[in-house]
PDB file of N, CA and C in Angstrom:
ATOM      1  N   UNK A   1      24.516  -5.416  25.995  1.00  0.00           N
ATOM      2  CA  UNK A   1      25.003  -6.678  25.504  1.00  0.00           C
ATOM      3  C   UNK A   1      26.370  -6.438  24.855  1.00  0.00           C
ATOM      4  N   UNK A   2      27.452  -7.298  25.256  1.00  0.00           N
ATOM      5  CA  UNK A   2      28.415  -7.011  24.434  1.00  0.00           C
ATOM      6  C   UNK A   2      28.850  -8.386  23.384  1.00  0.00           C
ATOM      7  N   UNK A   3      29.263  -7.968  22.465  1.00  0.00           N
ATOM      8  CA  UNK A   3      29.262  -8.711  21.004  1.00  0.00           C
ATOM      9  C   UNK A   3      30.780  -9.184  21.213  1.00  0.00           C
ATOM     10  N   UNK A   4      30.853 -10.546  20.800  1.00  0.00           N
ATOM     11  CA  UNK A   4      32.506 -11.546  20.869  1.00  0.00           C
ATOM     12  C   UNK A   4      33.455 -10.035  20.728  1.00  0.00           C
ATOM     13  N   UNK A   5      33.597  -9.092  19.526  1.00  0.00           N
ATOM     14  CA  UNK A   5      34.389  -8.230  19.142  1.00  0.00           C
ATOM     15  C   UNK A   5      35.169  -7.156  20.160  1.00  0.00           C
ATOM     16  N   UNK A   6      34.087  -7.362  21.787  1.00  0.00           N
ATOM     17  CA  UNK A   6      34.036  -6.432  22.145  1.00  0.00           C
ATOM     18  C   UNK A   6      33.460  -5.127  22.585  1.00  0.00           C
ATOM     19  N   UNK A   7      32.814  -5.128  21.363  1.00  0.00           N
ATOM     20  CA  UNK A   7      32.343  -3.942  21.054  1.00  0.00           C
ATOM     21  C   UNK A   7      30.535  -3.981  22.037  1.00  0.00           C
ATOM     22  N   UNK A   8      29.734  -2.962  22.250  1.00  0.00           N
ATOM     23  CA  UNK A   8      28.624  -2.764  22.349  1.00  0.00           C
ATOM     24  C   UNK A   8      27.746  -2.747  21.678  1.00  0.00           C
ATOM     25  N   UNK A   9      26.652  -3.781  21.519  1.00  0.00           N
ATOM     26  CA  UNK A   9      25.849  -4.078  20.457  1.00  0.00           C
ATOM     27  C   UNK A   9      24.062  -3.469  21.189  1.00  0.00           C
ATOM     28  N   UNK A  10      24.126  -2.770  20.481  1.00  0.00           N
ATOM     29  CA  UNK A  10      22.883  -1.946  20.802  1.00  0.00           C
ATOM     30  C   UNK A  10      21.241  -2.932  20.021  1.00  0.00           C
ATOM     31  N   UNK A  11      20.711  -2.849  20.790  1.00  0.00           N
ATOM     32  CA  UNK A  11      19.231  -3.236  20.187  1.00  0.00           C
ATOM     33  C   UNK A  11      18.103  -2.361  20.545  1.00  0.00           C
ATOM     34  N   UNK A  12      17.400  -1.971  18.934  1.00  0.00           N
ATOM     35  CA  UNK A  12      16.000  -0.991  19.443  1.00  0.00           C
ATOM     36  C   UNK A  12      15.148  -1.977  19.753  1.00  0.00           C
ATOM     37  N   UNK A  13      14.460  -1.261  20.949  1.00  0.00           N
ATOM     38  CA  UNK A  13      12.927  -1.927  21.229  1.00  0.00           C
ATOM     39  C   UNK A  13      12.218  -0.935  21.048  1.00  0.00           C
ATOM     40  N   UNK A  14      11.620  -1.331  20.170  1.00  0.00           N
ATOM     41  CA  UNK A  14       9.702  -0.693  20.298  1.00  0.00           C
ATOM     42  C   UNK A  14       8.568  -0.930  21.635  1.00  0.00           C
ATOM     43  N   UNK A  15       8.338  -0.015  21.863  1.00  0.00           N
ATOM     44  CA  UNK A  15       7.688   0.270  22.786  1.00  0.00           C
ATOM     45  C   UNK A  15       6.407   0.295  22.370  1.00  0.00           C
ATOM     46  N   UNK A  16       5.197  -0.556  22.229  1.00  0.00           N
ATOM     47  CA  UNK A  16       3.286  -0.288  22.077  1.00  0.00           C
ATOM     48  C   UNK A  16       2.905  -0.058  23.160  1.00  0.00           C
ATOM     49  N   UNK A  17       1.897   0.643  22.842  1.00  0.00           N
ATOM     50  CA  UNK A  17       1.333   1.497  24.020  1.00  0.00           C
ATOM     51  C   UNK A  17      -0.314   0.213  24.040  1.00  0.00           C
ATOM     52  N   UNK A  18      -0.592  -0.097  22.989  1.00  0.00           N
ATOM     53  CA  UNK A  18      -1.593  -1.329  22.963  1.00  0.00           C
ATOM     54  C   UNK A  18      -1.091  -2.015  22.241  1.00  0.00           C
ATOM     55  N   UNK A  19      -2.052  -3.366  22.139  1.00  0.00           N
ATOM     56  CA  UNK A  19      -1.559  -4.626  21.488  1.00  0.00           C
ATOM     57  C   UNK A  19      -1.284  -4.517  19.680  1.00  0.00           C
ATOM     58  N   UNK A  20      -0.460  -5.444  19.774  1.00  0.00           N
ATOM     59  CA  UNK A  20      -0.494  -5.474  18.129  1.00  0.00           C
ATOM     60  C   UNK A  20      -0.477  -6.681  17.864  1.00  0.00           C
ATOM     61  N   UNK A  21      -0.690  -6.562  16.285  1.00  0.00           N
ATOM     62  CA  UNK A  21      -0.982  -8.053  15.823  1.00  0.00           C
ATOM     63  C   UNK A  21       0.556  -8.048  14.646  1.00  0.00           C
ATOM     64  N   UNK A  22       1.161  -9.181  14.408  1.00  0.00           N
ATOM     65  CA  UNK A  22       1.919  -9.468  13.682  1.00  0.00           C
ATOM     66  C   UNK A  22       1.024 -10.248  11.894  1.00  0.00           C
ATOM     67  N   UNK A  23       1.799  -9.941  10.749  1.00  0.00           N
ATOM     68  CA  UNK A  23       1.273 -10.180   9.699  1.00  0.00           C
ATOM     69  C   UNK A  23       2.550 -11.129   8.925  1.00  0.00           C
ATOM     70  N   UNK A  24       1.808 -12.571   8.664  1.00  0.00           N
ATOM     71  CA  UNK A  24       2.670 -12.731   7.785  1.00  0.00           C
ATOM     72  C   UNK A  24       2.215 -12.716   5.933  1.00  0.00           C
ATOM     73  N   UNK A  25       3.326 -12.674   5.041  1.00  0.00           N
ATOM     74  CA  UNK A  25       3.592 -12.395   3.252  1.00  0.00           C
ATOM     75  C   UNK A  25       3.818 -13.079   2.976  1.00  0.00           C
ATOM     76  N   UNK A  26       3.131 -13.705   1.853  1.00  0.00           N
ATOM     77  CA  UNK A  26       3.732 -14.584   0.952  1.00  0.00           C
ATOM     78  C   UNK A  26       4.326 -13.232  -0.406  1.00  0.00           C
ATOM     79  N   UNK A  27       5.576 -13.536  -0.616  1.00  0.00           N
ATOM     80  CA  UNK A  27       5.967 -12.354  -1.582  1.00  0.00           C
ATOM     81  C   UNK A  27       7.641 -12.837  -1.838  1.00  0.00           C
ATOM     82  N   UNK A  28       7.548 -12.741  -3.503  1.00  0.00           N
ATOM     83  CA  UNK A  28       8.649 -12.774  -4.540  1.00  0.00           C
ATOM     84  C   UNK A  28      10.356 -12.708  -3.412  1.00  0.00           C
ATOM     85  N   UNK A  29      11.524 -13.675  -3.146  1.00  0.00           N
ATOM     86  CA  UNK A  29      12.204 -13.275  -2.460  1.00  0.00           C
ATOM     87  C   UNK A  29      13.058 -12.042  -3.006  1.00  0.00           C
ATOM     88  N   UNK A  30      13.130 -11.772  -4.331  1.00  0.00           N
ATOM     89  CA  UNK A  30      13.600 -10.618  -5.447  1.00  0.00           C
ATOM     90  C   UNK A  30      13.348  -9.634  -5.090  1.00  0.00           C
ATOM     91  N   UNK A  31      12.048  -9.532  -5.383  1.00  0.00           N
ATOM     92  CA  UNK A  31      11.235  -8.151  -5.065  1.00  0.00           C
ATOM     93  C   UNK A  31      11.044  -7.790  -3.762  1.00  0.00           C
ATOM     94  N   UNK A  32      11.194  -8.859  -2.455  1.00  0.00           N
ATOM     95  CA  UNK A  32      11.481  -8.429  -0.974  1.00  0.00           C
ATOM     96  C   UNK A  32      12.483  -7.756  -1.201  1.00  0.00           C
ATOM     97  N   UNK A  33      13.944  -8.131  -1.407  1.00  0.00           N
ATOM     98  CA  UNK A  33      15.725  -8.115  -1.792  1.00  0.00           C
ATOM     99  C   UNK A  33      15.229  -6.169  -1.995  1.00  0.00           C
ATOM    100  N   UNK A  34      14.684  -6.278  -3.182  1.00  0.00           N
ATOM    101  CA  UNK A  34      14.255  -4.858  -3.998  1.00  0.00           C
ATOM    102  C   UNK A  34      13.521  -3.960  -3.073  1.00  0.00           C
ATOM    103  N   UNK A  35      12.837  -4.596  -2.443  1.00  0.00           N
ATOM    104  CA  UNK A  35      12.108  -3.351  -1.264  1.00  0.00           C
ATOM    105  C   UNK A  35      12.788  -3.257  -0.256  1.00  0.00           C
ATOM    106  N   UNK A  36      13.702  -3.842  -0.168  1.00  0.00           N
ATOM    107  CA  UNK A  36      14.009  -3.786   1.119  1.00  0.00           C
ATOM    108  C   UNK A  36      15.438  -2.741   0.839  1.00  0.00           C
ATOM    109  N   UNK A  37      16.559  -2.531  -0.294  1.00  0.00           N
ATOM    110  CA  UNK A  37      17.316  -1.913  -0.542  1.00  0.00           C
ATOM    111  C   UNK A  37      16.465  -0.464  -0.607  1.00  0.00           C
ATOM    112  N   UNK A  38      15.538  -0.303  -1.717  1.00  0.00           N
ATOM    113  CA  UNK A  38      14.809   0.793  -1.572  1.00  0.00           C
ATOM    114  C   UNK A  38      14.534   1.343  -0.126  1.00  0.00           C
ATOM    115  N   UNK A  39      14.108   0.753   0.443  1.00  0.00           N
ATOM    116  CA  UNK A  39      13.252   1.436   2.134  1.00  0.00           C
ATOM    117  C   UNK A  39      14.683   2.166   2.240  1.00  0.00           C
ATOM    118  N   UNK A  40      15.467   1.217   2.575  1.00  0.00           N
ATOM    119  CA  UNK A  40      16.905   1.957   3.027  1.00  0.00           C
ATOM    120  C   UNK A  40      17.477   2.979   2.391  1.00  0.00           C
ATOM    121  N   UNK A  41      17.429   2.965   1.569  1.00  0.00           N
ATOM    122  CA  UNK A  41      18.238   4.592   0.761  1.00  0.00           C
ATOM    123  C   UNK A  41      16.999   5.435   0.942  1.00  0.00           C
ATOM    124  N   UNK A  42      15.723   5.225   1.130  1.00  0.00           N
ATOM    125  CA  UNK A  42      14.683   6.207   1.849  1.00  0.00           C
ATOM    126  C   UNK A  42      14.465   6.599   3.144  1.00  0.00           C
ATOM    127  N   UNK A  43      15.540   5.369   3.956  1.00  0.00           N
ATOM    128  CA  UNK A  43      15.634   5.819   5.346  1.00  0.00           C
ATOM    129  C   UNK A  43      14.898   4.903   6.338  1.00  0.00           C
ATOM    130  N   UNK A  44      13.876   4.184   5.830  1.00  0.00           N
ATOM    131  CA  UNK A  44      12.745   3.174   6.265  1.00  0.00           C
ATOM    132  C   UNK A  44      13.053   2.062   5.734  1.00  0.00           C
ATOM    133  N   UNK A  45      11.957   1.052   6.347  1.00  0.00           N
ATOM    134  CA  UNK A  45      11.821  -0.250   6.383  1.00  0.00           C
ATOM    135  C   UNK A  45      10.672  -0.580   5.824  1.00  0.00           C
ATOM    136  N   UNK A  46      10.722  -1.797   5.390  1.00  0.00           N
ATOM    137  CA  UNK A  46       9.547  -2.853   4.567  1.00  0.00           C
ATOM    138  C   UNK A  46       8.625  -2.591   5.504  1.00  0.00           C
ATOM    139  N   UNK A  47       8.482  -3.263   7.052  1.00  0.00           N
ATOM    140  CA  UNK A  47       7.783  -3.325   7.979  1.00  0.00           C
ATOM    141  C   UNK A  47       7.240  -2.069   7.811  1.00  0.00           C
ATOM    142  N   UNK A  48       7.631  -0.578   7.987  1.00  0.00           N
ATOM    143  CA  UNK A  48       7.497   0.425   8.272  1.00  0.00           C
ATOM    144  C   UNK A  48       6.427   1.192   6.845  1.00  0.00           C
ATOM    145  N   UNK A  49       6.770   0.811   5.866  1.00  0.00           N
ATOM    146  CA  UNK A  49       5.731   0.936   4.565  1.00  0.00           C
ATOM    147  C   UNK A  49       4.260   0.048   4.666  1.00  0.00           C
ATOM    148  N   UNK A  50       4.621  -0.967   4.810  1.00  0.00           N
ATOM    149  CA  UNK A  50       3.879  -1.610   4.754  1.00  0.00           C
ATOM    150  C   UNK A  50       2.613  -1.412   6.107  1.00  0.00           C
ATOM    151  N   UNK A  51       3.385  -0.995   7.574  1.00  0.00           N
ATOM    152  CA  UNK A  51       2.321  -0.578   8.520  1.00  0.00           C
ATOM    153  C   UNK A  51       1.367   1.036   8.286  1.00  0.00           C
ATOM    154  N   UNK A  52       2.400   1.642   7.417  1.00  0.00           N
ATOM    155  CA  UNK A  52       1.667   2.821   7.228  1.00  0.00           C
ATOM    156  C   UNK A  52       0.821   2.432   5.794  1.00  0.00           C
ATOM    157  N   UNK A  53       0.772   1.476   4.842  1.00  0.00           N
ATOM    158  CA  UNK A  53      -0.081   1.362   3.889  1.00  0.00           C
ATOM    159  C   UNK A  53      -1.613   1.138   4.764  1.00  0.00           C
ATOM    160  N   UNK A  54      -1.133  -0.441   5.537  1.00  0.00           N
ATOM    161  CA  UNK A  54      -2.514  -0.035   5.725  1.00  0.00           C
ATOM    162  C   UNK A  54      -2.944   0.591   6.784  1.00  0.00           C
ATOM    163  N   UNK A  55      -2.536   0.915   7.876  1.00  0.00           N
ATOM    164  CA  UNK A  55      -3.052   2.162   8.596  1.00  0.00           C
ATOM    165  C   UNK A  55      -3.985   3.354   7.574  1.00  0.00           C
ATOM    166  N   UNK A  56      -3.187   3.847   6.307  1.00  0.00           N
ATOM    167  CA  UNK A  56      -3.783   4.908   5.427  1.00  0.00           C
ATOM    168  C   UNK A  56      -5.107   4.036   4.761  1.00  0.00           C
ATOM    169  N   UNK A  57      -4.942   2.772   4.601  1.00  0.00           N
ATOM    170  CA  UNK A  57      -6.054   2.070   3.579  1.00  0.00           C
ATOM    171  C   UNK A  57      -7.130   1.672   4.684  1.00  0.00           C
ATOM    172  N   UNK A  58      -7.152   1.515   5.830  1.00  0.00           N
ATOM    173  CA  UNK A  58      -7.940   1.038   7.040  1.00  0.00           C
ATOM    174  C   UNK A  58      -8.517   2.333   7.324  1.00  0.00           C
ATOM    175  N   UNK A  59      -8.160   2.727   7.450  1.00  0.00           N
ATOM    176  CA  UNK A  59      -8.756   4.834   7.831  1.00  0.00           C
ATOM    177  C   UNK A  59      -8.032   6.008   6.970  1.00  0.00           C
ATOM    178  N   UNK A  60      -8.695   6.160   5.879  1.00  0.00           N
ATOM    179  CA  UNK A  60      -7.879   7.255   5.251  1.00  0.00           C
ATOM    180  C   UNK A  60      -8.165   8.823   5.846  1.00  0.00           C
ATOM    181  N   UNK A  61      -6.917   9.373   5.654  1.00  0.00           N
ATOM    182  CA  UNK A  61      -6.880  10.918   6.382  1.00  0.00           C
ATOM    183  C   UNK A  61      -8.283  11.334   5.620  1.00  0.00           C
ATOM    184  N   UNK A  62      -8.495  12.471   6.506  1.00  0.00           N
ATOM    185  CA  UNK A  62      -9.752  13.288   6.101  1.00  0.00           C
ATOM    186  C   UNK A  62      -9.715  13.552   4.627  1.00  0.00           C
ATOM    187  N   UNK A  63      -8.701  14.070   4.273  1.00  0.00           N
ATOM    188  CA  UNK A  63      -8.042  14.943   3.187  1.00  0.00           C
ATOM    189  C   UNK A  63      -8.799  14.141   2.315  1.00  0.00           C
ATOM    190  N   UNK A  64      -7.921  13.055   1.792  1.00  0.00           N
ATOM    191  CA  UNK A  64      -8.342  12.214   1.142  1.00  0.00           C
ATOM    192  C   UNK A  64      -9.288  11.521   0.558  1.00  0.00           C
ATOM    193  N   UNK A  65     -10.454  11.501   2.475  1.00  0.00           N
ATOM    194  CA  UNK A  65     -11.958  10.912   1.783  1.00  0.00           C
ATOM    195  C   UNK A  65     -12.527  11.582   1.486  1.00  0.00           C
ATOM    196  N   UNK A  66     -12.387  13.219   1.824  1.00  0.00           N
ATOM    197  CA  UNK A  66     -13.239  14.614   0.903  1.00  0.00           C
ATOM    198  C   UNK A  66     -12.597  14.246  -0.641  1.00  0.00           C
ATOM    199  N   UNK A  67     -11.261  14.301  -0.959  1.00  0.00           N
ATOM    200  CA  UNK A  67     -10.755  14.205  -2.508  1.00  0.00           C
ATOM    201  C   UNK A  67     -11.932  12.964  -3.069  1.00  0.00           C
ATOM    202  N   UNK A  68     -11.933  11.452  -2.254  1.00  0.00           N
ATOM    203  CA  UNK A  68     -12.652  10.672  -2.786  1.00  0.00           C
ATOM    204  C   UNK A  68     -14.132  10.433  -3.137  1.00  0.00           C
ATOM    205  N   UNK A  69     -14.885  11.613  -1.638  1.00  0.00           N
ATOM    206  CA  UNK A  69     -15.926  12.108  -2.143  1.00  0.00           C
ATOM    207  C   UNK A  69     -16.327  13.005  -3.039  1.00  0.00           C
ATOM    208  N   UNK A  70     -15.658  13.815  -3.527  1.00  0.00           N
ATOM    209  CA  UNK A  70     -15.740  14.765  -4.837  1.00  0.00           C
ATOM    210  C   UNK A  70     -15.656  14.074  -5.972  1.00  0.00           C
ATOM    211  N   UNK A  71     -14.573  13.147  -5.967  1.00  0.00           N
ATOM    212  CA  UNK A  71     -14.688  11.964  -7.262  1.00  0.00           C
ATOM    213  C   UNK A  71     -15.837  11.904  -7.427  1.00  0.00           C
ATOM    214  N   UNK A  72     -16.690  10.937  -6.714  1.00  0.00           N
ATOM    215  CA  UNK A  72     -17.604   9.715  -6.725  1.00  0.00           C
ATOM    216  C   UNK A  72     -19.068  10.977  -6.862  1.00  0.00           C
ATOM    217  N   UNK A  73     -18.903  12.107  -6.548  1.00  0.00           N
ATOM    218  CA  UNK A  73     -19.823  13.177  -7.041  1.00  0.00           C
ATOM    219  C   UNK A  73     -19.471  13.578  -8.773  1.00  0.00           C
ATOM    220  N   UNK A  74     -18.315  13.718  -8.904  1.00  0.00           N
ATOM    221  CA  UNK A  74     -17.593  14.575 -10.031  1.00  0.00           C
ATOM    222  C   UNK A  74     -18.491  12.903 -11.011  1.00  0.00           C
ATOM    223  N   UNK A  75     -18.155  11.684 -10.703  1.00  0.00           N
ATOM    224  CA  UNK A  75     -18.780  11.113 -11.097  1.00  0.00           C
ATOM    225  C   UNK A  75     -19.875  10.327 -11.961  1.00  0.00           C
ATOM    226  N   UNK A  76     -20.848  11.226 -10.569  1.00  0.00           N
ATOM    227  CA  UNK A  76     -22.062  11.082 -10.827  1.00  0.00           C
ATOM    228  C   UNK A  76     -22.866  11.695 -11.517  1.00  0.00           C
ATOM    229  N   UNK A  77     -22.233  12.846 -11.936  1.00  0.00           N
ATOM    230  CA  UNK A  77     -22.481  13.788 -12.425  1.00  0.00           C
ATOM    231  C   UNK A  77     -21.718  14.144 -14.163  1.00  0.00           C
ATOM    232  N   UNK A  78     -21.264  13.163 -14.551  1.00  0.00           N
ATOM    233  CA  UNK A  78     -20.226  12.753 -15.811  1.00  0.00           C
ATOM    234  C   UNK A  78     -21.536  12.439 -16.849  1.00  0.00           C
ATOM    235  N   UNK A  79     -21.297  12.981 -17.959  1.00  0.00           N
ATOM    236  CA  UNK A  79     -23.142  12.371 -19.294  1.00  0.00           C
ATOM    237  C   UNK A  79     -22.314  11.205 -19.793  1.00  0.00           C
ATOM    238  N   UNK A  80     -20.859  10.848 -19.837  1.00  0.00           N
ATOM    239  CA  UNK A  80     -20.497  10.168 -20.476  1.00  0.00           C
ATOM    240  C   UNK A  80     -21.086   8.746 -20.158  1.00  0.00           C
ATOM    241  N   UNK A  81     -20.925   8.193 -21.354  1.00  0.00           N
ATOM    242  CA  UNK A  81     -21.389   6.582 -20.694  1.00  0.00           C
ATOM    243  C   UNK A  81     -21.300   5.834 -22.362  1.00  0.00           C
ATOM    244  N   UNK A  82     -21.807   4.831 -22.161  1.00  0.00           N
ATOM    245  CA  UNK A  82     -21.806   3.870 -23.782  1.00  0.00           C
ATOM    246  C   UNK A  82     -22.610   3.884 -24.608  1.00  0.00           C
ATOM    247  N   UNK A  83     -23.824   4.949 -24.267  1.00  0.00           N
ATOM    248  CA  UNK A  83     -24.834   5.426 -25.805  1.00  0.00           C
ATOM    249  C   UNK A  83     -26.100   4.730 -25.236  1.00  0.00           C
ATOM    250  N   UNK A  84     -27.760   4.683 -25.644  1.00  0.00           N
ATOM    251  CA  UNK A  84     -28.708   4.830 -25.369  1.00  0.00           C
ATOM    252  C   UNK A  84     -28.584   2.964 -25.274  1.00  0.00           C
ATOM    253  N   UNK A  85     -27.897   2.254 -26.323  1.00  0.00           N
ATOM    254  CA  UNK A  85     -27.776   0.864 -26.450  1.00  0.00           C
ATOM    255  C   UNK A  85     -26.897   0.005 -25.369  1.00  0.00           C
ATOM    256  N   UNK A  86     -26.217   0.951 -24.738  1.00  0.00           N
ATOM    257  CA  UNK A  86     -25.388  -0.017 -23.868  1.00  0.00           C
ATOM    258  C   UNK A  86     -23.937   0.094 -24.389  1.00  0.00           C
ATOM    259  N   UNK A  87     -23.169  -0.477 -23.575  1.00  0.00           N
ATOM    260  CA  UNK A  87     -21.977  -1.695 -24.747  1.00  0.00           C
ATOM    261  C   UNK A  87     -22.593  -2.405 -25.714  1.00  0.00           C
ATOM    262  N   UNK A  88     -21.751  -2.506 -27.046  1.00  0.00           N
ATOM    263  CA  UNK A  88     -22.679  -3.129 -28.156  1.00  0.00           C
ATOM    264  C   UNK A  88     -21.130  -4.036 -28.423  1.00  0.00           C
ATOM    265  N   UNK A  89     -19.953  -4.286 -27.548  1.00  0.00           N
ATOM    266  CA  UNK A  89     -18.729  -4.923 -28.169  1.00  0.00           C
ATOM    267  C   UNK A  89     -19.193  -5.716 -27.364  1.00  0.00           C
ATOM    268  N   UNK A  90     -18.189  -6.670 -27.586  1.00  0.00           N
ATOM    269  CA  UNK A  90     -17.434  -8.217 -26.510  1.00  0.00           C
ATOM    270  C   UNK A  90     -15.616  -7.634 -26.123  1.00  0.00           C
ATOM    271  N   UNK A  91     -15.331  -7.930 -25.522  1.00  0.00           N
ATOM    272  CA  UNK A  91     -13.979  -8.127 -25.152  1.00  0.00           C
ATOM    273  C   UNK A  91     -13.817  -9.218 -26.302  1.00  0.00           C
ATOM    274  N   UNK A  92     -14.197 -10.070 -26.892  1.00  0.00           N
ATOM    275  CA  UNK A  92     -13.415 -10.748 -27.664  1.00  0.00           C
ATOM    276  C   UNK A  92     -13.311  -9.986 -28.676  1.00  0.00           C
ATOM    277  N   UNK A  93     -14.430  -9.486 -29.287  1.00  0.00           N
ATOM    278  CA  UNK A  93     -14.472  -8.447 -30.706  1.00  0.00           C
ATOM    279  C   UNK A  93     -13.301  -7.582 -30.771  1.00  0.00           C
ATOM    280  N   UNK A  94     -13.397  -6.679 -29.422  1.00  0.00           N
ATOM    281  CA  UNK A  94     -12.448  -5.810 -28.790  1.00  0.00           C
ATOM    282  C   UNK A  94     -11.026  -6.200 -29.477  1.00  0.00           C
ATOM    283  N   UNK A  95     -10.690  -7.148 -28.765  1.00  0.00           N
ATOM    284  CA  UNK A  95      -9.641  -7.705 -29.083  1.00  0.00           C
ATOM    285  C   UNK A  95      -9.226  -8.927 -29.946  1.00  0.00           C
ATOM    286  N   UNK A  96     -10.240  -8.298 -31.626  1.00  0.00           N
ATOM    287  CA  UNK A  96     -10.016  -9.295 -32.668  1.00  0.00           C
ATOM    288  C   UNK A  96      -9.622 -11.134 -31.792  1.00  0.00           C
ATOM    289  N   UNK A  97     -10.451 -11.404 -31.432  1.00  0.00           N
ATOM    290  CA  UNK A  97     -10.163 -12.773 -31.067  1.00  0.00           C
ATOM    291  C   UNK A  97     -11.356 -13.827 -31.540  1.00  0.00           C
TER     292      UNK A  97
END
C-alpha cells in the first residue's frame, strides 16, 4: 500500500492458526492512555498483556499450580486461627464505628 506521502506503508497481519474470539472493556480512558504508554516503553501492547493475563489465569503453568498447591497444603496445616470462641469482633467494633 502506498501512503499520499509516497512512502510505503506497511501493515502486520496476524496470522491464527484457530479461531479467536475478540473481547470488549469497559475501562478508565486515563488509565487506558497509562497502559498503553507503559506497554510501549516495555515493548508490548495492551492487547498483548491482557491476552497473556488470561491465557496464564485460564490455565496456569505447571510451576505455579504446584506453588499454589503447596500454599493451600502449607495452609492446611497452619494452628493459627481466631481461638476456641471464634471471631468475638464485628467489623464495626473493629473499626470504632
Amino acid at each position: 500500500m502506498v501512503a499520499r506521502s509516497g512512502l510505503v506503508k506497511r501493515s502486520r497481519v496476524q496470522c491464527y492458526t484457530e479461531s479467536v474470539s475478540n473481547l470488549t472493556l469497559a475501562i478508565d480512558g486515563a488509565q487506558l492512555r497509562r497502559a498503553r504508554l507503559r506497554a510501549v516503553s516495555e515493548g508490548t501492547s495492551v492487547n498483548a498483556l491482557v491476552r497473556e493475563f488470561i491465557v496464564e489465569y485460564a490455565d496456569p503453568a505447571p510451576e505455579r499450580r504446584a506453588i499454589l498447591a503447596s500454599l493451600d497444603e502449607l495452609v492446611g496445616r497452619a494452628k493459627a486461627g481466631s481461638g476456641p470462641q471464634g471471631r468475638t469482633w464485628t467489623r464495626e467494633a473493629l473499626h470504632d464505628r
